[in-house]
C-alpha atoms as a PDB file:
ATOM      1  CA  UNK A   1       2.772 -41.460   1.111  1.00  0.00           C
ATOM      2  CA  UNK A   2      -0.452 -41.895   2.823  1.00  0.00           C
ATOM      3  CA  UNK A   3      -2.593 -39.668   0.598  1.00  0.00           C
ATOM      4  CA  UNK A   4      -2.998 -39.556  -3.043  1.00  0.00           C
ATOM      5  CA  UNK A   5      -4.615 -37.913  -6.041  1.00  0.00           C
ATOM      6  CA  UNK A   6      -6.730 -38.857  -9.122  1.00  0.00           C
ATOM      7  CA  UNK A   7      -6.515 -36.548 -12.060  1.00  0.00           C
ATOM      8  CA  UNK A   8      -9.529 -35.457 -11.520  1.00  0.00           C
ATOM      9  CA  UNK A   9      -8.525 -33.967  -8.025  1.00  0.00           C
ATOM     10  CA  UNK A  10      -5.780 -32.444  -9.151  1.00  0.00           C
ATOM     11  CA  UNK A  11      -7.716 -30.584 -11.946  1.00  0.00           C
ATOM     12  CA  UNK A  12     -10.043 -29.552  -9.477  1.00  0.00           C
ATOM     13  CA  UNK A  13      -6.810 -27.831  -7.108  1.00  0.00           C
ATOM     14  CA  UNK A  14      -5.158 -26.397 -10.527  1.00  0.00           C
ATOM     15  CA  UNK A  15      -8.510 -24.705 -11.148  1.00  0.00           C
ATOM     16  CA  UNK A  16      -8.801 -23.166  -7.592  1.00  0.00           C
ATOM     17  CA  UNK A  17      -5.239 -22.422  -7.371  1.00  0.00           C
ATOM     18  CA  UNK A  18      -5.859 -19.958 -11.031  1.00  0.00           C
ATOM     19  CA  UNK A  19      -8.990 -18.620 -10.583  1.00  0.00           C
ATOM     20  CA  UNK A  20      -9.462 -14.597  -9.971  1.00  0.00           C
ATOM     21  CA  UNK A  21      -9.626 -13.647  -6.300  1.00  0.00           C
ATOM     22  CA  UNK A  22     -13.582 -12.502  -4.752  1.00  0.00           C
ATOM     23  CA  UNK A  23     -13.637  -8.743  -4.812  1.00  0.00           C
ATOM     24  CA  UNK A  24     -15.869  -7.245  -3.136  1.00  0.00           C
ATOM     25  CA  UNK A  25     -15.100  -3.090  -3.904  1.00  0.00           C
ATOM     26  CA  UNK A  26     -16.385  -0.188  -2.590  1.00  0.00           C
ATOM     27  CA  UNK A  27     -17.126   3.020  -4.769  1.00  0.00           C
ATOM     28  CA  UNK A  28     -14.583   5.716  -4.778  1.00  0.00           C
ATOM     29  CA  UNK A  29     -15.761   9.033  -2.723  1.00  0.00           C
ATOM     30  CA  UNK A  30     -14.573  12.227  -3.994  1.00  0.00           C
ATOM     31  CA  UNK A  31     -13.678  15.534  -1.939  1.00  0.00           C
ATOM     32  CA  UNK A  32     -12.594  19.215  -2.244  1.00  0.00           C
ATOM     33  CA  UNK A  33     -11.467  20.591   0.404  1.00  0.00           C
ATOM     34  CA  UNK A  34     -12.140  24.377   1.208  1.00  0.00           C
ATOM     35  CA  UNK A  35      -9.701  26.902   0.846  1.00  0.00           C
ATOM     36  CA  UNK A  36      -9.696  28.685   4.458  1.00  0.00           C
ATOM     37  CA  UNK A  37      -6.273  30.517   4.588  1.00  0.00           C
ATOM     38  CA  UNK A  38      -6.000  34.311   3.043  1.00  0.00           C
ATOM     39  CA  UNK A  39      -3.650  34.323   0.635  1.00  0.00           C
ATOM     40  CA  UNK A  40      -1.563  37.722   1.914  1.00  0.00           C
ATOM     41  CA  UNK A  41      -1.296  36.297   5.483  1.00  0.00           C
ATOM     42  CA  UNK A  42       0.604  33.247   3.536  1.00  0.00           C
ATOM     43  CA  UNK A  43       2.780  35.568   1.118  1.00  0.00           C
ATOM     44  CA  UNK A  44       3.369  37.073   4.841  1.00  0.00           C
ATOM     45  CA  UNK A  45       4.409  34.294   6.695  1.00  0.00           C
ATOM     46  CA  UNK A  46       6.750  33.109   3.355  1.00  0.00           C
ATOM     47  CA  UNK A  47       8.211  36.455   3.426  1.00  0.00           C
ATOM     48  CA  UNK A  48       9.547  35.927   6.892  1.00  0.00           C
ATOM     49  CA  UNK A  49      10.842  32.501   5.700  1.00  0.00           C
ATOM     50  CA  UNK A  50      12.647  33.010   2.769  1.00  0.00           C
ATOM     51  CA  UNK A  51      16.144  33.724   3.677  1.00  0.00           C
ATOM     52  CA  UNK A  52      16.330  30.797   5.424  1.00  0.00           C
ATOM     53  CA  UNK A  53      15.329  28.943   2.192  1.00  0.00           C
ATOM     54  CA  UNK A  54      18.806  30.096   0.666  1.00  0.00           C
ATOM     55  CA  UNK A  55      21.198  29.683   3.908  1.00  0.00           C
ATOM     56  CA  UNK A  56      24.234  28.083   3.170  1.00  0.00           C
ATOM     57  CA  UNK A  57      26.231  25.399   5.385  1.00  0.00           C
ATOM     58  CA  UNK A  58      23.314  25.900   7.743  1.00  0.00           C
ATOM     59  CA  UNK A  59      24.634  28.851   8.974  1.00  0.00           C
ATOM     60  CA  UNK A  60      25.055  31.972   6.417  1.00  0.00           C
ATOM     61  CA  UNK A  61      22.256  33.378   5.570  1.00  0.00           C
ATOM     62  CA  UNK A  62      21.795  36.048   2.073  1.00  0.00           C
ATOM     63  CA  UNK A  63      20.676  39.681   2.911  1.00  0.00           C
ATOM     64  CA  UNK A  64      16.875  40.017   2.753  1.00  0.00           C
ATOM     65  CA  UNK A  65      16.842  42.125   0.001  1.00  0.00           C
ATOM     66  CA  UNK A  66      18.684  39.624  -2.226  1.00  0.00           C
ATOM     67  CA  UNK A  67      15.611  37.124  -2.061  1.00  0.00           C
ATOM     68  CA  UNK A  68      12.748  38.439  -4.059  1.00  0.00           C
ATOM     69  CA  UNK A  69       9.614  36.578  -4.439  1.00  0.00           C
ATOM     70  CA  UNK A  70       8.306  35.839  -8.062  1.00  0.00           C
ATOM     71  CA  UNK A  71       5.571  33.925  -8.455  1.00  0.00           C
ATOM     72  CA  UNK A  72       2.716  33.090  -5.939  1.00  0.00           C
ATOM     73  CA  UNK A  73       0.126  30.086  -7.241  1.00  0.00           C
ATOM     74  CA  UNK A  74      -2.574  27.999  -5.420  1.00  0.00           C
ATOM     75  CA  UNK A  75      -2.818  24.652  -7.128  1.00  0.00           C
ATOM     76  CA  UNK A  76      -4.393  21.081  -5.771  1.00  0.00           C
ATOM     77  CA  UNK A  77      -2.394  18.634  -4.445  1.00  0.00           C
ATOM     78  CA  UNK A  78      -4.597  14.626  -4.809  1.00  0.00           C
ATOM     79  CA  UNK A  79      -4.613  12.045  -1.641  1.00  0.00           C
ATOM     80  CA  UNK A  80      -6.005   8.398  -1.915  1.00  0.00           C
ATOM     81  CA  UNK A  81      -6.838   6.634   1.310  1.00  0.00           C
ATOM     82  CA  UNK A  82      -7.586   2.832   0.850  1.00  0.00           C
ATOM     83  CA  UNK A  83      -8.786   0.308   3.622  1.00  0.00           C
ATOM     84  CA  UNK A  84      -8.735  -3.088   2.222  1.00  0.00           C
ATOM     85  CA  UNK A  85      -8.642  -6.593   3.579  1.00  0.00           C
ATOM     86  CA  UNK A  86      -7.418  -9.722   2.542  1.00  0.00           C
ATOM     87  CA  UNK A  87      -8.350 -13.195   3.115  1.00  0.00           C
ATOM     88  CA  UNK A  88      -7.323 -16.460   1.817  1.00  0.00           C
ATOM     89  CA  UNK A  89      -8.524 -19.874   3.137  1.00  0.00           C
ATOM     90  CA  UNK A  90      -6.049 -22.837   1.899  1.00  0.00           C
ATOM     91  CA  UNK A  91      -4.457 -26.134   2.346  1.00  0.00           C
ATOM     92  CA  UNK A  92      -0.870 -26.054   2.692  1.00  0.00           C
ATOM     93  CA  UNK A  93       1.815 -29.308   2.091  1.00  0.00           C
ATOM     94  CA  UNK A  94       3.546 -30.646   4.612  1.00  0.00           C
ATOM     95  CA  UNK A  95       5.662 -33.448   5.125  1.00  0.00           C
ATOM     96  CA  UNK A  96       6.296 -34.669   8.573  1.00  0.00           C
ATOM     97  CA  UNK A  97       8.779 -36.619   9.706  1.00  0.00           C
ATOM     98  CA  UNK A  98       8.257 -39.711  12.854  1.00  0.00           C
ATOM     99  CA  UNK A  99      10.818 -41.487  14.962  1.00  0.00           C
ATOM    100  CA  UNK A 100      10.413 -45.310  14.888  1.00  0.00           C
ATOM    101  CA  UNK A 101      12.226 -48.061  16.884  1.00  0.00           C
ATOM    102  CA  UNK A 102      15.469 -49.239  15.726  1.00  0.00           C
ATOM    103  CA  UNK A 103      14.179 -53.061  14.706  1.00  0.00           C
ATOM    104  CA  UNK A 104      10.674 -51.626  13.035  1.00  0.00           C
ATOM    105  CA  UNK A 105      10.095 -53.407   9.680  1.00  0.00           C
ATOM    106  CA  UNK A 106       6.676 -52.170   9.237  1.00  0.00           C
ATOM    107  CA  UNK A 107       4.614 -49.480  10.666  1.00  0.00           C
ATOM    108  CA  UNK A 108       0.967 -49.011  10.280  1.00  0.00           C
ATOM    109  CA  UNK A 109      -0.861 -45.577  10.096  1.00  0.00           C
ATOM    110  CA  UNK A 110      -4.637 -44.761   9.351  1.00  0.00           C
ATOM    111  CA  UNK A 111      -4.792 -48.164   8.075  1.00  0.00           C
ATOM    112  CA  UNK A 112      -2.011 -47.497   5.615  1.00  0.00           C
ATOM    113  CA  UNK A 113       1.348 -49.967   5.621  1.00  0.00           C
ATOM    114  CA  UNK A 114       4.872 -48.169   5.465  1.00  0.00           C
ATOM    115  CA  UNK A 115       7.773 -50.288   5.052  1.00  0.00           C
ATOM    116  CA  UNK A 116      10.806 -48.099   6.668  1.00  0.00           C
ATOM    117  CA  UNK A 117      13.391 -47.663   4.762  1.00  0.00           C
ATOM    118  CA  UNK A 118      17.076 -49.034   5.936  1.00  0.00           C
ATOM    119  CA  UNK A 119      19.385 -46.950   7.868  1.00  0.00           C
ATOM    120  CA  UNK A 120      23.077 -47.918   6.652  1.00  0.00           C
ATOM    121  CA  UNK A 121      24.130 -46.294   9.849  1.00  0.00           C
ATOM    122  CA  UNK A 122      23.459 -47.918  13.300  1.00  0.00           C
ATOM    123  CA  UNK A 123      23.800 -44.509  15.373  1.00  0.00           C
ATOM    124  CA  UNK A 124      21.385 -42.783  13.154  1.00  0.00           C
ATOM    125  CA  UNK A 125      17.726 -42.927  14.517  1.00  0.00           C
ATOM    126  CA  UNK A 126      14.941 -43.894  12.251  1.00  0.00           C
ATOM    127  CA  UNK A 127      12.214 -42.095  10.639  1.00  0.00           C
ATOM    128  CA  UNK A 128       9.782 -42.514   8.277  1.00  0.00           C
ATOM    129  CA  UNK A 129       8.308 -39.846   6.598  1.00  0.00           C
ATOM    130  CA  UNK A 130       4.623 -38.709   5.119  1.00  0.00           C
ATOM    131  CA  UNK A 131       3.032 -36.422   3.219  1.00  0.00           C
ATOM    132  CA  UNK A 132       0.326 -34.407   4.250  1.00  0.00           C
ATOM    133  CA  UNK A 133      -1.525 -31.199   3.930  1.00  0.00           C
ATOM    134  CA  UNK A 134      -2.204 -28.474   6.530  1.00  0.00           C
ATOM    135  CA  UNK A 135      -5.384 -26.364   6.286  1.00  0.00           C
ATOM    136  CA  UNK A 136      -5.236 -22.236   7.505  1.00  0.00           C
ATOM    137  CA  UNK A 137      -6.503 -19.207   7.302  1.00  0.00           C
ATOM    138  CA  UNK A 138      -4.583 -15.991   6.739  1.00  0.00           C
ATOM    139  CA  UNK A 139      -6.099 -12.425   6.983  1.00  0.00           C
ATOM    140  CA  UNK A 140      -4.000  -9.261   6.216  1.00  0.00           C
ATOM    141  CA  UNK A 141      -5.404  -5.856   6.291  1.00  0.00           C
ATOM    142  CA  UNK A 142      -3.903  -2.419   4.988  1.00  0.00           C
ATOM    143  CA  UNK A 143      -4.930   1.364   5.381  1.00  0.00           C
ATOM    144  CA  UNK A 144      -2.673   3.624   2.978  1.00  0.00           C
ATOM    145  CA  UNK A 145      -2.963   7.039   2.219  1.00  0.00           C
ATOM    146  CA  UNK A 146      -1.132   7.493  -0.955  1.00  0.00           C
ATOM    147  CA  UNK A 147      -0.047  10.543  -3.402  1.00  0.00           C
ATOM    148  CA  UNK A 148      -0.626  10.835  -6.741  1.00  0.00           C
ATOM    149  CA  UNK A 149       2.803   8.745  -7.835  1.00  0.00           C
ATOM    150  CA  UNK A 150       1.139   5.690  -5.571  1.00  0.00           C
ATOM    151  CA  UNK A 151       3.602   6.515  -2.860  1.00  0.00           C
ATOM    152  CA  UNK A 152       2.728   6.344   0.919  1.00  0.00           C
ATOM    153  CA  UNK A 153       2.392   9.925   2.205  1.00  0.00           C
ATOM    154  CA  UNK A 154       1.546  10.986   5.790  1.00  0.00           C
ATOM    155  CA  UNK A 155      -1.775  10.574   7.409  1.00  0.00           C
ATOM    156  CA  UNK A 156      -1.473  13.953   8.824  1.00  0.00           C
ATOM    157  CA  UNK A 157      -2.196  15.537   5.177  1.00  0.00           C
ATOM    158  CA  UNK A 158      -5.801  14.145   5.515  1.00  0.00           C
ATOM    159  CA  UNK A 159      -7.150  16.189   8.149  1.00  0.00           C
ATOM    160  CA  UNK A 160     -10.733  17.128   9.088  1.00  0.00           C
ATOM    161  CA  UNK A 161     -11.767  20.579   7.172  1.00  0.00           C
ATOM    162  CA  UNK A 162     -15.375  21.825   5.256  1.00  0.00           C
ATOM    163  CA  UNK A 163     -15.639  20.758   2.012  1.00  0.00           C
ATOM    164  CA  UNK A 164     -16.384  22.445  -1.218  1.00  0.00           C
ATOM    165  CA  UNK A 165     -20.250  21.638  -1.794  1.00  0.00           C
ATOM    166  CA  UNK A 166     -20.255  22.633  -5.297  1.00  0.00           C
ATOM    167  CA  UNK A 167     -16.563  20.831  -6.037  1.00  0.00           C
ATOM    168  CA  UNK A 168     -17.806  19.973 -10.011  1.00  0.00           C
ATOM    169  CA  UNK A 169     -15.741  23.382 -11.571  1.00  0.00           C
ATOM    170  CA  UNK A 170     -13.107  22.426  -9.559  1.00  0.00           C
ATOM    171  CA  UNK A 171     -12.583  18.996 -10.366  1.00  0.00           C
ATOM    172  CA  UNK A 172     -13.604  19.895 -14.223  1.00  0.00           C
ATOM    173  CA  UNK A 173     -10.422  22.371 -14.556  1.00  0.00           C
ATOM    174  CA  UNK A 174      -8.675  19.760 -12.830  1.00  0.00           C
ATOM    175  CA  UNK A 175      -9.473  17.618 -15.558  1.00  0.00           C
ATOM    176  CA  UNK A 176      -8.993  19.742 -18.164  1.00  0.00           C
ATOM    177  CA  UNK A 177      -5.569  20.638 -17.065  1.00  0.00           C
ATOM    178  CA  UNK A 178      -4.580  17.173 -17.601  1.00  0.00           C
ATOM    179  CA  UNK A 179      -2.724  16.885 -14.399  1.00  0.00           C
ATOM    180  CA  UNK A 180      -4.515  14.499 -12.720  1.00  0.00           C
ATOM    181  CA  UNK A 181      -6.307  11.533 -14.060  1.00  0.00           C
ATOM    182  CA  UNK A 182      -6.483   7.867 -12.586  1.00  0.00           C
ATOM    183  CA  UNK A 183      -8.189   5.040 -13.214  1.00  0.00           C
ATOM    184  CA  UNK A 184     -11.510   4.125 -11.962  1.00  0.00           C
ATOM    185  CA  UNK A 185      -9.414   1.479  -9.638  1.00  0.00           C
ATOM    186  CA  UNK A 186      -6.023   2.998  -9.630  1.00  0.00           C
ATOM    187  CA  UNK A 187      -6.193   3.042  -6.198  1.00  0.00           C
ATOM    188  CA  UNK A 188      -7.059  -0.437  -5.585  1.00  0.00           C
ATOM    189  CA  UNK A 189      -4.217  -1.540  -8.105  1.00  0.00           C
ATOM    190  CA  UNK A 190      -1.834  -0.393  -5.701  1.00  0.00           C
ATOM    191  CA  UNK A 191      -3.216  -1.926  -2.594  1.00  0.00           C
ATOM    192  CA  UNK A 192      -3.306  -5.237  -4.257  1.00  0.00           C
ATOM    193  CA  UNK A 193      -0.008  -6.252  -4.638  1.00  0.00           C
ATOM    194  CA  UNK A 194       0.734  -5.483  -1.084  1.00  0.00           C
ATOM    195  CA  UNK A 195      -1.749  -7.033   0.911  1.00  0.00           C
ATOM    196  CA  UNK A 196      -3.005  -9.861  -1.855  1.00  0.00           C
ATOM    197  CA  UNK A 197       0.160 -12.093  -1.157  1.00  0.00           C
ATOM    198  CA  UNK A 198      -0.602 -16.075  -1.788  1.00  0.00           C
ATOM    199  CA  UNK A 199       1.196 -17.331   1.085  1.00  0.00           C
ATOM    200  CA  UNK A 200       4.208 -20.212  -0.229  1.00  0.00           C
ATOM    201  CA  UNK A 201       3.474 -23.751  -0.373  1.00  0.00           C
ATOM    202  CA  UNK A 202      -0.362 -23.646  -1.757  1.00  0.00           C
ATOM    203  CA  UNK A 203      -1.809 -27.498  -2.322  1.00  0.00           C
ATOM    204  CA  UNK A 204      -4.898 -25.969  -3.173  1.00  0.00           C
ATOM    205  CA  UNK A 205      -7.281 -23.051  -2.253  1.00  0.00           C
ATOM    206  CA  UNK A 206     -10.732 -23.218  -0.399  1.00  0.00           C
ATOM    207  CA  UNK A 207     -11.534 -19.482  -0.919  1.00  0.00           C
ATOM    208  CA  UNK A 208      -9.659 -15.877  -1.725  1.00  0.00           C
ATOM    209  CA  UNK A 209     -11.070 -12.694  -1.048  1.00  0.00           C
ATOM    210  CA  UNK A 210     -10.311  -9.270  -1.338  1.00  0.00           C
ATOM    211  CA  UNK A 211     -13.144  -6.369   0.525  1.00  0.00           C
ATOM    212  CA  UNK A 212     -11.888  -2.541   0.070  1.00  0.00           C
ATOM    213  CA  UNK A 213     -13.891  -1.313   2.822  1.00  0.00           C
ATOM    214  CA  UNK A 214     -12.557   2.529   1.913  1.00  0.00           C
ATOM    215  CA  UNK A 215     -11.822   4.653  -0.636  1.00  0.00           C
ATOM    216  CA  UNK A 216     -11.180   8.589  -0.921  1.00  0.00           C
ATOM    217  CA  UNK A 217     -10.189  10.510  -3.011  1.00  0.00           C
ATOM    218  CA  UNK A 218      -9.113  14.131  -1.324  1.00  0.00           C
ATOM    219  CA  UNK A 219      -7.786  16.817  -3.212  1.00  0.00           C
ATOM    220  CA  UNK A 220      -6.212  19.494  -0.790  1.00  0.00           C
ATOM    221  CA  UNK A 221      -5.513  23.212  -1.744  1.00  0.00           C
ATOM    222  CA  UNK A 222      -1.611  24.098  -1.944  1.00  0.00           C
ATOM    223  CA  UNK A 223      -0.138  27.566  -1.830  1.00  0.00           C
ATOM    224  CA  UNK A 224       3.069  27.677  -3.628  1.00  0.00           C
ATOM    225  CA  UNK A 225       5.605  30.721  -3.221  1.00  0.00           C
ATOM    226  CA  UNK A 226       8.751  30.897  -5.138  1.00  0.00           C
ATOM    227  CA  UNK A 227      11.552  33.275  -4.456  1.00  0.00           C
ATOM    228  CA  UNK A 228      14.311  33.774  -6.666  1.00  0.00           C
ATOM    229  CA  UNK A 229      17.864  34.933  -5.495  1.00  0.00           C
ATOM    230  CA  UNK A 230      18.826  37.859  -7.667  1.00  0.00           C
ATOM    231  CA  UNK A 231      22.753  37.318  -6.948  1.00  0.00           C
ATOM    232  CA  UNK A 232      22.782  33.891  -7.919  1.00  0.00           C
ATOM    233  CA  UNK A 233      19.681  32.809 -10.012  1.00  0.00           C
ATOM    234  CA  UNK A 234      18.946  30.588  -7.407  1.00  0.00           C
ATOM    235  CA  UNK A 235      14.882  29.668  -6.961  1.00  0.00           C
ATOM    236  CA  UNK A 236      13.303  28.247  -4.164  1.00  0.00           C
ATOM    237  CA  UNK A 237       9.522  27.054  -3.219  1.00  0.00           C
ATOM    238  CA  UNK A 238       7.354  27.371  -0.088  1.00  0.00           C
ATOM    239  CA  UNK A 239       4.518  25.308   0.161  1.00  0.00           C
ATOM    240  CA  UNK A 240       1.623  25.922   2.578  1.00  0.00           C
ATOM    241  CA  UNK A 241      -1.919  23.905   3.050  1.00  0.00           C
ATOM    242  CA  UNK A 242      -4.081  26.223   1.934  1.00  0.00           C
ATOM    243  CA  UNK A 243      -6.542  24.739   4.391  1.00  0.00           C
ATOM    244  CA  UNK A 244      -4.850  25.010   7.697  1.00  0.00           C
ATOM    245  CA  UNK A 245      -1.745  27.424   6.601  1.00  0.00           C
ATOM    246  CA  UNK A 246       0.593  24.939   8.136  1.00  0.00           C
ATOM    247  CA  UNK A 247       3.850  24.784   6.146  1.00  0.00           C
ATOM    248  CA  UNK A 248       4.439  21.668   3.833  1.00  0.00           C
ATOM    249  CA  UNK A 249       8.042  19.956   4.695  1.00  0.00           C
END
């Protein structure tokens, strides 16, 4: 091998290879969106859905007076969007492998003498082999909009609308309700593991860095209608976005 450590040296790579990632985070932006749709023009518009919501083999449909609705709510439904980056400068091992000529009994690189070692068979070219390391950069970068289970949702359900200016009551029954609460970097938890990957291979590390660029958190307004069929106990739900009106697959 043509390069080689002290213990010192390899203290030094065992130390960059554990230590905690740069972070450079930005602070988490909250918004409420506006409710904008009237309520009875969405009980309308779910009225004219609902048998549809209880048709059977995609083709029979109940009579409309066999669907009743039963319960009408408007709740908040929380989005996360995260932009981060990830960086990681290192050295990579690599062991490369040179033809020689058949009679070689000594080759010389970088001033360093390697002695070939025999080939038993006489078709079978020569080689010698060394060790070395390989030094690159690799950059990922990630933009996730994510519900409140830390799954990706659609980008579509973060669209541009006025927002509550006094959102503090809001968020406070929120809150209180106990249905929502995340960590100050819940957000940033998930993105981690998905975009701060340590590539295979590391020798040793010259720097690691992580930059979240972005970071929302939107809570939308939800109409949800339920109907109930009164033949077969049956209940169904209708969601709308209480901002646009558009219905919620």
């Amino acid at each position: 091998m043509l390069k080689t450590y002290d213990s010192n040296q390899v203290k030094v790579m065992r130390r960059n290879l554990l230590k905690p990632i740069s972070q450079k985070i930005a602070r988490r932006k909250v918004v409420v969106f506006k409710t904008l749709s009237d309520p009875t023009i969405i009980k309308a518009e779910a009225e004219k859905m609902k048998v549809k919501l209880f048709r059977r083999y995609g083709v029979m449909k109940p009579p409309a007076d066999q669907i009743r609705q039963i319960a009408f709510e408007k709740s908040y439904e929380p989005f996360f969007v995260v932009d981060g980056k990830y960086t990681i400068d290192y050295y990579q091992r690599r062991t490369y492998t040179i033809p020689i000529l058949q009679n070689s009994i000594e080759v010389v690189l970088f001033n360093h003498k390697i002695e070939p070692e025999p080939v038993k068979k006489r078709w079978k070219n020569r080689t010698i082999m060394i060790e070395g390391e390989e030094r690159l950069v690799l950059k990922r970068k990630k933009f996730l909009v994510l519900d409140a289970k830390g799954r990706e949702a659609s980008p579509k359900r973060i669209h541009s609308a006025p927002q509550e200016r006094r959102p503090e009551k809001i968020l406070a029954e929120l809150q209180n309700d106990g249905k929502f609460s995340f960590d100050p970097s819940w957000e940033v938890e998930v993105l981690k593991p998905r975009i701060a990957k340590r590539p295979p291979e590391i020798k040793r590390i010259v720097d690691e860095s992580l930059e979240i660029s972005n970071r929302a958190l939107f809570y939308i307004p939800v109409y949800k209608v339920w109907f109930r069929n009164i033949k077969t106990g049956e209940e169904k739900v209708l969601k709308f976005d209480a901002v646009t009106a558009q219905l919620i697959p």
